[in-house]
Structure formats: C-alpha cells, structure tokens
Protein backbone atom coordinates (compact mmCIF):
# COMPACT_ATOMS: atom_id res chain seq x y z
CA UNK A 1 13.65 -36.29 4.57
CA UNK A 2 15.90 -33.05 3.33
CA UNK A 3 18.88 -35.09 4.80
CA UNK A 4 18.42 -38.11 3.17
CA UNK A 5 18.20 -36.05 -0.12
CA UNK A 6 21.17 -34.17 0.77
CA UNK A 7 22.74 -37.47 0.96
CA UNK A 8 21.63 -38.93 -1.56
CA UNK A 9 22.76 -35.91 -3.97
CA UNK A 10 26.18 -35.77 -2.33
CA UNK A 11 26.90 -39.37 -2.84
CA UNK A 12 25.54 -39.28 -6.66
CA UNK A 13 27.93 -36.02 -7.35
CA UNK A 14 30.92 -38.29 -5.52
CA UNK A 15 30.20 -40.91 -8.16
CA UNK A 16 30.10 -39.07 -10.63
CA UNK A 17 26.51 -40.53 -11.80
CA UNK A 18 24.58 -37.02 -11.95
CA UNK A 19 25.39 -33.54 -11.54
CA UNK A 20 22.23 -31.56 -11.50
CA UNK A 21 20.52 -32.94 -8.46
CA UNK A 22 22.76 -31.63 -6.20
CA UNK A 23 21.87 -28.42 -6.76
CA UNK A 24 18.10 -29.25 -6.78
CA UNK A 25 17.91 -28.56 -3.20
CA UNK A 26 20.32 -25.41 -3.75
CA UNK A 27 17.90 -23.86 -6.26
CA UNK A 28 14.80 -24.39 -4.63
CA UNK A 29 16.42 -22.48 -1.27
CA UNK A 30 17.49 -19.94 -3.62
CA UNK A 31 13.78 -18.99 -4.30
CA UNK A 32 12.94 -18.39 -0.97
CA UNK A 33 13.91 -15.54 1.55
CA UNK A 34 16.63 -15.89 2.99
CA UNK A 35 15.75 -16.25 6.11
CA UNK A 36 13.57 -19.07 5.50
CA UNK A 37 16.42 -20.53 3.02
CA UNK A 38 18.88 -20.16 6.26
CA UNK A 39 16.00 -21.79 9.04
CA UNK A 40 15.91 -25.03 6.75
CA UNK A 41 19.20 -25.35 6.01
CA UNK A 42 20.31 -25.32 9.47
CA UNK A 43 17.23 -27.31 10.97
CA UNK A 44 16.48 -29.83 8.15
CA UNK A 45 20.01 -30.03 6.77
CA UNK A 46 22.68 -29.27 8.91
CA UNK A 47 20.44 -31.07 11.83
CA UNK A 48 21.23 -28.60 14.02
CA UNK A 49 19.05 -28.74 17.64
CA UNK A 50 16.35 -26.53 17.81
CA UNK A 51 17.05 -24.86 21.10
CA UNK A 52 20.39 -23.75 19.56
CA UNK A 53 18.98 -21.96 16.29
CA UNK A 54 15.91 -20.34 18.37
CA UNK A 55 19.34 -19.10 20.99
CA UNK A 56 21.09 -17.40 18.16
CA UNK A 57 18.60 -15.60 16.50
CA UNK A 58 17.18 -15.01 19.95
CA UNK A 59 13.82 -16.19 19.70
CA UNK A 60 11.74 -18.75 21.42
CA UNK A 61 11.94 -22.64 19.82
CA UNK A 62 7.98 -22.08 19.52
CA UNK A 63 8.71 -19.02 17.52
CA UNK A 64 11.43 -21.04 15.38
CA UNK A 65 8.73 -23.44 14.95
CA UNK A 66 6.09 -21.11 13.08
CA UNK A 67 9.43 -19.81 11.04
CA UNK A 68 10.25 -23.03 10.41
CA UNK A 69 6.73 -24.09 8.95
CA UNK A 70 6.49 -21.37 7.12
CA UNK A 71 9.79 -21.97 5.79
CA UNK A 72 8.81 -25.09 4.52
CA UNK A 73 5.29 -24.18 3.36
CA UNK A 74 7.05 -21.44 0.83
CA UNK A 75 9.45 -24.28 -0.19
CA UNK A 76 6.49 -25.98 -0.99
C-alpha cells in the first residue's frame, strides 16, 4: 500500500498535477523516530527483503517484525 502511494505521488509530481502529496508520506515519517521512519522506508518503500534489513541492523526478522509493527502503529 505505501508503494503504491509512493507511486502514485512520484508520478503526480512528474506531471506536474500536484506538489504537496509527495511529501505527505515525507512528513508523516518525519514525526516518527527515526528508527521507525528508517524500518518503513526500507521495508514498505524501498521493498527491501526482510532477512536483509533484520542482517544489517543485526537482529532477528521476528524482531524486525515487532519494530516494524510498531513502526507502523506510531505512523498510525
């Protein structure tokens, strides 16, 4: 769902038909740790695999999982 957004935003800012919602996204992240900012954008937008996040900040993917949700709860 983030991705599609992110899409969605980049296309509209492309076009030329809307400049704020493109940084919707940007300013909601900005209200949130960053940490949690950093999980979603690299999970949710970036699509990057789980296994790989949870290896570089050396924690388990269950781990990344509760970070995650909680992430996205405070996003909320």
């Amino acid at each position: 769902a983030y991705m599609r957004e992110a899409q969605i935003d980049a296309a509209a800012q492309v076009s030329g038909t809307a400049a704020a919602p493109g940084n919707c996204m940007d300013s909601a992240l900005g209200r949130l740790r960053p940490e949690q900012a950093g999980l979603i954008r690299r999970v949710d937008l970036d699509e990057r695999p789980r296994a790989e996040v949870a290896n570089d900040l050396g924690i388990t993917v269950n781990a990344l999982g509760v970070r995650l949700h909680r992430a996205r709860m405070a996003l909320k």
